[in-house]
N, C-alpha and C. Protein backbone atom coordinates (compact mmCIF):
# COMPACT_ATOMS: atom_id res chain seq x y z
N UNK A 1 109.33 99.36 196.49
CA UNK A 1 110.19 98.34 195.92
C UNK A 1 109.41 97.05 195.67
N UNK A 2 108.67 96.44 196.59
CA UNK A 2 107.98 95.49 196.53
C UNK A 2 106.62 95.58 195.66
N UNK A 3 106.32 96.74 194.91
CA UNK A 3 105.22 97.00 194.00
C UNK A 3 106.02 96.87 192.90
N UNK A 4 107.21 97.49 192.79
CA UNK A 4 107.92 97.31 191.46
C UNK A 4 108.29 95.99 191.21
N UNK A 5 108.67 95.53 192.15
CA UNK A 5 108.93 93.60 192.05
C UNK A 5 107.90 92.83 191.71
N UNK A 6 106.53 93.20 191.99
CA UNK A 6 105.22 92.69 191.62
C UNK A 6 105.12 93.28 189.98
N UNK A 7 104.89 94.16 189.81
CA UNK A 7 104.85 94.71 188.47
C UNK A 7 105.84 94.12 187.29
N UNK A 8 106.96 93.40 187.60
CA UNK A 8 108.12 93.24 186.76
C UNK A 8 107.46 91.94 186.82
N UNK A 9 107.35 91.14 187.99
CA UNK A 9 107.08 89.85 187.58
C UNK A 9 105.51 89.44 187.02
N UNK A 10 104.48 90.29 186.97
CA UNK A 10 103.78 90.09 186.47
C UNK A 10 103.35 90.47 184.50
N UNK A 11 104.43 91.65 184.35
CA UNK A 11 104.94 91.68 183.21
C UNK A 11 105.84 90.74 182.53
N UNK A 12 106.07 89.88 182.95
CA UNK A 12 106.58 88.95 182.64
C UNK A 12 105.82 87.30 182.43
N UNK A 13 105.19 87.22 183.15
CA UNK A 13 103.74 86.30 182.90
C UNK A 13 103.43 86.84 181.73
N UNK A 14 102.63 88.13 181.33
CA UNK A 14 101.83 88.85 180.59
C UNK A 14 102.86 88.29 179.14
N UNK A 15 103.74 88.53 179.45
CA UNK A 15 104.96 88.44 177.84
C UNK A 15 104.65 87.00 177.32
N UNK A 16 104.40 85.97 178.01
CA UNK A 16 104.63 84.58 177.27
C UNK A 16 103.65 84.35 176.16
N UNK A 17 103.93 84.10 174.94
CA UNK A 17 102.63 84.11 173.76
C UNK A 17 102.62 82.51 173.82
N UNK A 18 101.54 81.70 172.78
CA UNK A 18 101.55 80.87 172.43
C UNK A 18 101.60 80.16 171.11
N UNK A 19 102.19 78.85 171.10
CA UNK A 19 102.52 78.37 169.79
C UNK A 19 101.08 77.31 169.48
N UNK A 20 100.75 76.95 168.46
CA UNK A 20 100.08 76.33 167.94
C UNK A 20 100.44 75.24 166.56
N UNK A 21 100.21 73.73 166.67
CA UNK A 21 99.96 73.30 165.31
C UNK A 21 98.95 72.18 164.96
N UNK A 22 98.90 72.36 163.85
CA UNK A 22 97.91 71.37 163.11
C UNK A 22 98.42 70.59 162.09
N UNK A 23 98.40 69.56 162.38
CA UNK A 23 99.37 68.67 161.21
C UNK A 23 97.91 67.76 160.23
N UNK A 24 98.33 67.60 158.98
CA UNK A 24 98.18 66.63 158.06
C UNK A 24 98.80 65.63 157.87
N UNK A 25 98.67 64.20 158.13
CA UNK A 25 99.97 63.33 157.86
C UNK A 25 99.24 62.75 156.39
N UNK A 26 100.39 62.39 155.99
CA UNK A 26 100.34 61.62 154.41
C UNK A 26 101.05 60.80 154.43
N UNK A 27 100.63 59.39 153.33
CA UNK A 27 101.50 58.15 153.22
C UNK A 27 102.43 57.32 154.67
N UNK A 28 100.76 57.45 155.86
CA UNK A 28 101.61 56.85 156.87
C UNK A 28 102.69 57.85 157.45
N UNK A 29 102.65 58.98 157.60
CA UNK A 29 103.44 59.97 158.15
C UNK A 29 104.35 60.67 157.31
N UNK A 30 104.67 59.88 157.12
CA UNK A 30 106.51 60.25 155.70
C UNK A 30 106.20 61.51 155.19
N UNK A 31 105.12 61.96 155.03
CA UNK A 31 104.99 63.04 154.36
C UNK A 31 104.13 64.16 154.94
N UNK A 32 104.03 65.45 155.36
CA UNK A 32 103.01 65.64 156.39
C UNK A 32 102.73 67.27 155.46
N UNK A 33 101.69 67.70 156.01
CA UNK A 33 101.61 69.33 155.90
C UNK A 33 101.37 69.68 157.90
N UNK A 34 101.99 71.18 157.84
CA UNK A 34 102.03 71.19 159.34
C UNK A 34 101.37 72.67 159.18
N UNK A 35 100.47 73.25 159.57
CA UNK A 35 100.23 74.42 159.85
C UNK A 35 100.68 75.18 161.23
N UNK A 36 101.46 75.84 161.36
CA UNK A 36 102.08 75.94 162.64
C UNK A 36 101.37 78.03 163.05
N UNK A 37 100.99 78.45 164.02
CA UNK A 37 100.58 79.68 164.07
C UNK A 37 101.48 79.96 165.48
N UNK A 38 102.37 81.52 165.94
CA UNK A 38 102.88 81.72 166.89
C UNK A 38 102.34 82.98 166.82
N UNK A 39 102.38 83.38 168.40
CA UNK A 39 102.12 85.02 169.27
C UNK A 39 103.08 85.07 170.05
N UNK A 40 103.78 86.06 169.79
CA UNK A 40 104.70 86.56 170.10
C UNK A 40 104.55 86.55 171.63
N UNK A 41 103.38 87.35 172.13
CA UNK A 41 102.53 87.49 173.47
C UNK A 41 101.47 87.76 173.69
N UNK A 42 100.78 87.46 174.96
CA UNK A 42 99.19 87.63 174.87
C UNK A 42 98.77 88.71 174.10
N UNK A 43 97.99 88.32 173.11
CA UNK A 43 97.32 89.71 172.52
C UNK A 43 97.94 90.32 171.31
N UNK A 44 98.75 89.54 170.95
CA UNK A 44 99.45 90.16 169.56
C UNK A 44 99.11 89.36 168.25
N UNK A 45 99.42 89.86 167.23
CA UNK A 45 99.18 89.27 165.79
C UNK A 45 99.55 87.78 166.05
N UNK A 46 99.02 86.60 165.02
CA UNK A 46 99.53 86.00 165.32
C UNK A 46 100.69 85.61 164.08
N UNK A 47 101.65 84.78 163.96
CA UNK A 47 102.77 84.66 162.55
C UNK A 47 101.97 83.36 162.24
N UNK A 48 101.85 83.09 160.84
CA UNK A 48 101.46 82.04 160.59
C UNK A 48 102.03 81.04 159.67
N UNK A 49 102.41 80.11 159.19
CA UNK A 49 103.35 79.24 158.47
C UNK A 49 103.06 78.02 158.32
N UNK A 50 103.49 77.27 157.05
CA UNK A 50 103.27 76.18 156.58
C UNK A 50 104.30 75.31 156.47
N UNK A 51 104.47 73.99 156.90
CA UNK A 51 106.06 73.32 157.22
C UNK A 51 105.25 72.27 156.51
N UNK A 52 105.58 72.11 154.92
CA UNK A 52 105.85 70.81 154.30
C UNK A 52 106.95 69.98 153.97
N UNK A 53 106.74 68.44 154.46
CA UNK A 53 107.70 67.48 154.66
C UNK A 53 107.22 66.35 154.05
N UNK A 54 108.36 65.55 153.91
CA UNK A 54 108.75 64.66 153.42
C UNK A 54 110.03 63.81 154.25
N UNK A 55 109.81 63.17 155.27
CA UNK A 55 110.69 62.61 155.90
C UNK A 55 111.84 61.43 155.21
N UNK A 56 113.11 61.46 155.35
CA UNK A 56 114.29 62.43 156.13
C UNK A 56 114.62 63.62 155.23
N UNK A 57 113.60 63.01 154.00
CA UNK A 57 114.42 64.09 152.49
C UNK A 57 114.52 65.37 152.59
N UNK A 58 113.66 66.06 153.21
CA UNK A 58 112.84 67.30 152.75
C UNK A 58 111.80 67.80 154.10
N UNK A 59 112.36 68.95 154.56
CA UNK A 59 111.36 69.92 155.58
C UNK A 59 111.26 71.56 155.34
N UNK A 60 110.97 72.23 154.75
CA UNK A 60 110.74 73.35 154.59
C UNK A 60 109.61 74.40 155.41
N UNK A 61 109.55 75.06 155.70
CA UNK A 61 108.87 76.06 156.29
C UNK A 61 108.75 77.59 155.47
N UNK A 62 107.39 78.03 155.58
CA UNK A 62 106.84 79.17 154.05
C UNK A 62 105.76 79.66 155.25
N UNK A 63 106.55 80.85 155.70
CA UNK A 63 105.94 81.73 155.77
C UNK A 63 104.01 82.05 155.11
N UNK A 64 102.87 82.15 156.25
CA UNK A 64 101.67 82.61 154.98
C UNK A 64 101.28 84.01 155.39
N UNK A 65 102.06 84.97 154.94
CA UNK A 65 101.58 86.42 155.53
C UNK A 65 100.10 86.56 154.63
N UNK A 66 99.48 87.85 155.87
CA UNK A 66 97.81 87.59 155.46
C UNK A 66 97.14 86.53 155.86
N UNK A 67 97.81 85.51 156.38
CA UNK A 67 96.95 84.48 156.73
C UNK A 67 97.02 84.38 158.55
N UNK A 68 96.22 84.69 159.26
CA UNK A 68 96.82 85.12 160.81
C UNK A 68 95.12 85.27 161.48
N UNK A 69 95.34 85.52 162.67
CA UNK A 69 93.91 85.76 163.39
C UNK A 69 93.72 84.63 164.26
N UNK A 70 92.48 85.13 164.60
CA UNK A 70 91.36 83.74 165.11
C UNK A 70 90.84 83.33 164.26
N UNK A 71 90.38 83.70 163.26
CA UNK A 71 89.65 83.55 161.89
C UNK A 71 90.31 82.32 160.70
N UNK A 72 91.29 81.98 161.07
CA UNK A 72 92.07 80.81 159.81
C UNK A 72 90.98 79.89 159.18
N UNK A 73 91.29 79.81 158.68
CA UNK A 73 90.33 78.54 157.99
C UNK A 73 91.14 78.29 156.15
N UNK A 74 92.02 77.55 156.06
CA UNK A 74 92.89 76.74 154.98
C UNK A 74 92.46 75.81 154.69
N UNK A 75 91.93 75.55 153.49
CA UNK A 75 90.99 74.83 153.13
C UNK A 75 92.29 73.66 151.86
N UNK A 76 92.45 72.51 151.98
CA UNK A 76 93.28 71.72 151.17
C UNK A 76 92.56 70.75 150.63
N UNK A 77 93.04 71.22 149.26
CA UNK A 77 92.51 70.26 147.95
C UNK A 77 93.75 69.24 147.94
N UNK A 78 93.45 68.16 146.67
CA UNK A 78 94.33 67.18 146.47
C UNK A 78 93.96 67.33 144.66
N UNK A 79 94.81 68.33 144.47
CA UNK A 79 94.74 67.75 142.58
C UNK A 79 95.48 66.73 141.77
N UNK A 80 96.35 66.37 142.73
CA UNK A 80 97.22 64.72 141.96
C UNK A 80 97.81 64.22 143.17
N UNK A 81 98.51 63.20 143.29
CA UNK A 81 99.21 62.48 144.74
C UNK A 81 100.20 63.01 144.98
N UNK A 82 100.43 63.75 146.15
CA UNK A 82 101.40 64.30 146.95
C UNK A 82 101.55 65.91 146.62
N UNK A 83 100.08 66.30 145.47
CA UNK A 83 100.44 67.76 145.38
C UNK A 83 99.17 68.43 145.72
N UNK A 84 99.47 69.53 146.67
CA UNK A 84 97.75 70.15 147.27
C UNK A 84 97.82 71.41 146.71
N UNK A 85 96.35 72.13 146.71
CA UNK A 85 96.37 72.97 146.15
C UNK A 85 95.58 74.03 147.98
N UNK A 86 96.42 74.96 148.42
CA UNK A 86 95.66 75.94 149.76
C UNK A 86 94.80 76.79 149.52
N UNK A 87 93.67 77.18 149.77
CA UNK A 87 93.15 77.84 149.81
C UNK A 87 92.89 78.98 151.40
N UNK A 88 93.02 80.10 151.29
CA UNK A 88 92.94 80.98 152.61
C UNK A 88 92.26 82.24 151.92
N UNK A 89 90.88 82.17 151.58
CA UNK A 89 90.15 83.46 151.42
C UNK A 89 90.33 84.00 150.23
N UNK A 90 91.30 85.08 149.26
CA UNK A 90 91.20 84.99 148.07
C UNK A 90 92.84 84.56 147.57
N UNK A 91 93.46 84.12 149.13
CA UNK A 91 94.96 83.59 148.53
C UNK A 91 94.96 82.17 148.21
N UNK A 92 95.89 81.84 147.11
CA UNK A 92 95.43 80.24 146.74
C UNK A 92 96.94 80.48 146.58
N UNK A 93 97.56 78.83 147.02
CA UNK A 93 98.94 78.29 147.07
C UNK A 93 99.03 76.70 146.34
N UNK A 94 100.11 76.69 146.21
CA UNK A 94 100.41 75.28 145.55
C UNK A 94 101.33 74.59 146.18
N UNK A 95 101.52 73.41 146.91
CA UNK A 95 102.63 72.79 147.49
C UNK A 95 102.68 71.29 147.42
N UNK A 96 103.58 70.74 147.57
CA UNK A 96 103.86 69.07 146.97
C UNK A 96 105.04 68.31 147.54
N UNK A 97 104.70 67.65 148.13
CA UNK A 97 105.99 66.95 149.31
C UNK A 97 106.95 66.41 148.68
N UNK A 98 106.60 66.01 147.69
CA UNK A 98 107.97 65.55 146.78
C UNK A 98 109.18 65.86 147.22
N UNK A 99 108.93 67.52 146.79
CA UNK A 99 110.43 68.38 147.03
C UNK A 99 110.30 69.45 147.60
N UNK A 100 109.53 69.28 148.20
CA UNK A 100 108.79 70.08 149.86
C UNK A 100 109.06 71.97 149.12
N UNK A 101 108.55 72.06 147.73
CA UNK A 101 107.97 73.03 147.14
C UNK A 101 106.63 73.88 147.44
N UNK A 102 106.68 75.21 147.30
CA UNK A 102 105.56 76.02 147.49
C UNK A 102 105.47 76.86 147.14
N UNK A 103 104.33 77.32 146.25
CA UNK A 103 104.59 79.12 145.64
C UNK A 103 103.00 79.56 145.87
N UNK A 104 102.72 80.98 146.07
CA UNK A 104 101.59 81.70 145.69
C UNK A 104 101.41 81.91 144.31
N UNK A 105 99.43 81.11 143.76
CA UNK A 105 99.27 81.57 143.11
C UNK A 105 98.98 82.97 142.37
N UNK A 106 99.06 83.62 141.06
CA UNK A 106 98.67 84.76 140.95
C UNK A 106 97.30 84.74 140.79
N UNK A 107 96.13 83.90 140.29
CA UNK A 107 95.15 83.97 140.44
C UNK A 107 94.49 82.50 140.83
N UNK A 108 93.29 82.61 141.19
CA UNK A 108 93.44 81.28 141.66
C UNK A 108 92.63 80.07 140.33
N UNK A 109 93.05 78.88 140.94
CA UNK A 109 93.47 77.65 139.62
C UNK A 109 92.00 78.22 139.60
N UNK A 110 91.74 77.34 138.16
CA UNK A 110 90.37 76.80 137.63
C UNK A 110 89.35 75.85 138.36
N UNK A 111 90.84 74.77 138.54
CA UNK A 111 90.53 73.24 139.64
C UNK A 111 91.15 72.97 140.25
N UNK A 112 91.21 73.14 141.72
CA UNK A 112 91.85 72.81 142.42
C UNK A 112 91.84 71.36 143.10
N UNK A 113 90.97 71.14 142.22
CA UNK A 113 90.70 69.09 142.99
C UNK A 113 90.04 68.92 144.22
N UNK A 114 90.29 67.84 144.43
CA UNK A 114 89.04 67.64 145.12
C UNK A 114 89.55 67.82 147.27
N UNK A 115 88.37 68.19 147.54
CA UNK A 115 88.43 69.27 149.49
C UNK A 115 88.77 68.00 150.18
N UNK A 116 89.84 68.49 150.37
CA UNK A 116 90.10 66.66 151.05
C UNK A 116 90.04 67.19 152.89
N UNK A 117 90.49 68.71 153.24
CA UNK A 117 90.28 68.94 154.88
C UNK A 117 90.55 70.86 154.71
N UNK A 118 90.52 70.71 156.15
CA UNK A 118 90.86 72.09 156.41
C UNK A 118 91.77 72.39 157.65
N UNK A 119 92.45 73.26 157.70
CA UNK A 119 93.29 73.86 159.06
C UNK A 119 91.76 74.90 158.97
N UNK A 120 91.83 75.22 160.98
CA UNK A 120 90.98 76.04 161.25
C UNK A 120 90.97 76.52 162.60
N UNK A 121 90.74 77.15 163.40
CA UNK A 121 90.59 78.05 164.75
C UNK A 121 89.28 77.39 165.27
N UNK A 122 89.57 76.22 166.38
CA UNK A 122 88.32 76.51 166.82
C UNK A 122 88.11 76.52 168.37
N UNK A 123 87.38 77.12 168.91
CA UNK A 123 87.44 77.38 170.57
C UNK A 123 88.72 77.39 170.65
N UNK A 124 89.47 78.74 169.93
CA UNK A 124 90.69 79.02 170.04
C UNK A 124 92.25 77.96 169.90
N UNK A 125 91.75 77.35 169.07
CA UNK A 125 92.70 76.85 168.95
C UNK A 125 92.77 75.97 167.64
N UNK A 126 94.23 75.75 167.09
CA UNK A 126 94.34 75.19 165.31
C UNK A 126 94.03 73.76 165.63
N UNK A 127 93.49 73.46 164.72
CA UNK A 127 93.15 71.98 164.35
C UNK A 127 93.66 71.72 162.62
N UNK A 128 93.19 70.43 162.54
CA UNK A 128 92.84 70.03 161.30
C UNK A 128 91.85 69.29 161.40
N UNK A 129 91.12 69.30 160.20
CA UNK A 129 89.50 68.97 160.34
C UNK A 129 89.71 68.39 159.06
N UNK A 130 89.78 66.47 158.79
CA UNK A 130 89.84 65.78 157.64
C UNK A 130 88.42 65.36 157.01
N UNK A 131 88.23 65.63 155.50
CA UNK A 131 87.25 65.78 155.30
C UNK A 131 86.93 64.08 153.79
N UNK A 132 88.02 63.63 154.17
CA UNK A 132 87.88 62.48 153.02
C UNK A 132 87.07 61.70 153.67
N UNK A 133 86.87 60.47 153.11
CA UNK A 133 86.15 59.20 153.56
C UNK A 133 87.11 58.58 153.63
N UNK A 134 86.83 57.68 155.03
CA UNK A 134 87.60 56.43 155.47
C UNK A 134 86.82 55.42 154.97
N UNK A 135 88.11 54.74 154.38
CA UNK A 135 87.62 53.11 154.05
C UNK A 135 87.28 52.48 155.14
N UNK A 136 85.92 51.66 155.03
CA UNK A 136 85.68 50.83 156.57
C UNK A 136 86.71 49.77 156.29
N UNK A 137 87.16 48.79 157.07
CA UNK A 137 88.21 47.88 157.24
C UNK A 137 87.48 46.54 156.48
N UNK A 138 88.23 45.84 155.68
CA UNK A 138 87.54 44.41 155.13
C UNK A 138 86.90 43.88 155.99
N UNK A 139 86.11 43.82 155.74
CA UNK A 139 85.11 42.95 156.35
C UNK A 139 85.53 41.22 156.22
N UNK A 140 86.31 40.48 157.81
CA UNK A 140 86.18 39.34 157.71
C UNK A 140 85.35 38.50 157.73
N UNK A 141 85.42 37.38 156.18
CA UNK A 141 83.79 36.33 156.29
C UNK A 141 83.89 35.60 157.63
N UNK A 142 82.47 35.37 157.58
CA UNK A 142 82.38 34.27 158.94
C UNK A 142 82.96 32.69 158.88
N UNK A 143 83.69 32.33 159.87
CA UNK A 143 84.39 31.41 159.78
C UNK A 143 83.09 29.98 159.87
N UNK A 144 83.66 29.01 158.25
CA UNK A 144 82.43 27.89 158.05
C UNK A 144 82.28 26.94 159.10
N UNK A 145 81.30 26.75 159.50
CA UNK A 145 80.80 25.80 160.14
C UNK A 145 80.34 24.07 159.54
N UNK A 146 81.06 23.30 160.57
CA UNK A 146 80.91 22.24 160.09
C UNK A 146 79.44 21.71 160.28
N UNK A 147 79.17 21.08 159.29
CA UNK A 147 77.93 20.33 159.33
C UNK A 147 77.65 19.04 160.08
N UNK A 148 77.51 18.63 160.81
CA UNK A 148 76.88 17.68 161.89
C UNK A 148 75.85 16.82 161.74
């Protein structure tokens, strides 16, 4: 009895999977891309999904079947303001916070604009990895000194 009570509760540890996300924020938050990845339980596929928003307007969630593993790596372009173009290996997507829209392309664009970051797996776990340039901050002049 007391082996079966060990066995149940350690099957039960074994069951808990984990969730994962990686967010993009845009325009000061208001607008975000979220890469979100779940396992059901240790050791299983993982589900993988894309939650573009637009705060309070607009939150949607899109499914990316085929896109799963340890292996992720979503590579996001910026071809106009507020519309990205995904890249995941030979799947290419289109999405735009506006109206928290998303479709698979059938082949992929010509131009997808310019690599602004990536979602990616690393030492097990999703990130986002931003790949633009930060503006350094204005530089304040030195305050004049009086002459003496």
């Amino acid at each position: 009895m007391k082996k079966l009570a060990l066995l149940f509760a350690i099957s039960l540890l074994a069951g808990c999977g984990d969730t994962q996300h990686a967010a993009y924020l845009i325009a000061g938050g208001q607008h975000s891309l979220t890469l979100t990845r779940q396992q059901t339980f240790i050791g299983s596929d993982w589900d993988t999904e894309l939650v573009v928003a637009r705060f309070p307007e607009c939150q949607r969630r899109y499914p990316l079947t085929g896109v799963s593993g340890d292996k992720i790596k979503l590579d996001v372009y910026r071809s106009e303001p507020l519309v990205f173009i995904l890249n995941a290996g030979k799947r290419w997507y289109v999405t735009e916070t506006k109206t928290c829209r998303f479709e698979q392309f059938k082949e992929a664009p010509p131009a997808p604009g310019d690599l602004i970051g990536s979602f990616q797996v690393k030492n097990g776990d999703l990130e986002y990895k931003d790949l633009e340039e930060k503006k350094p901050a204005a530089a304040v002049p030195p305050a004049p000194t009086s002459a003496q």
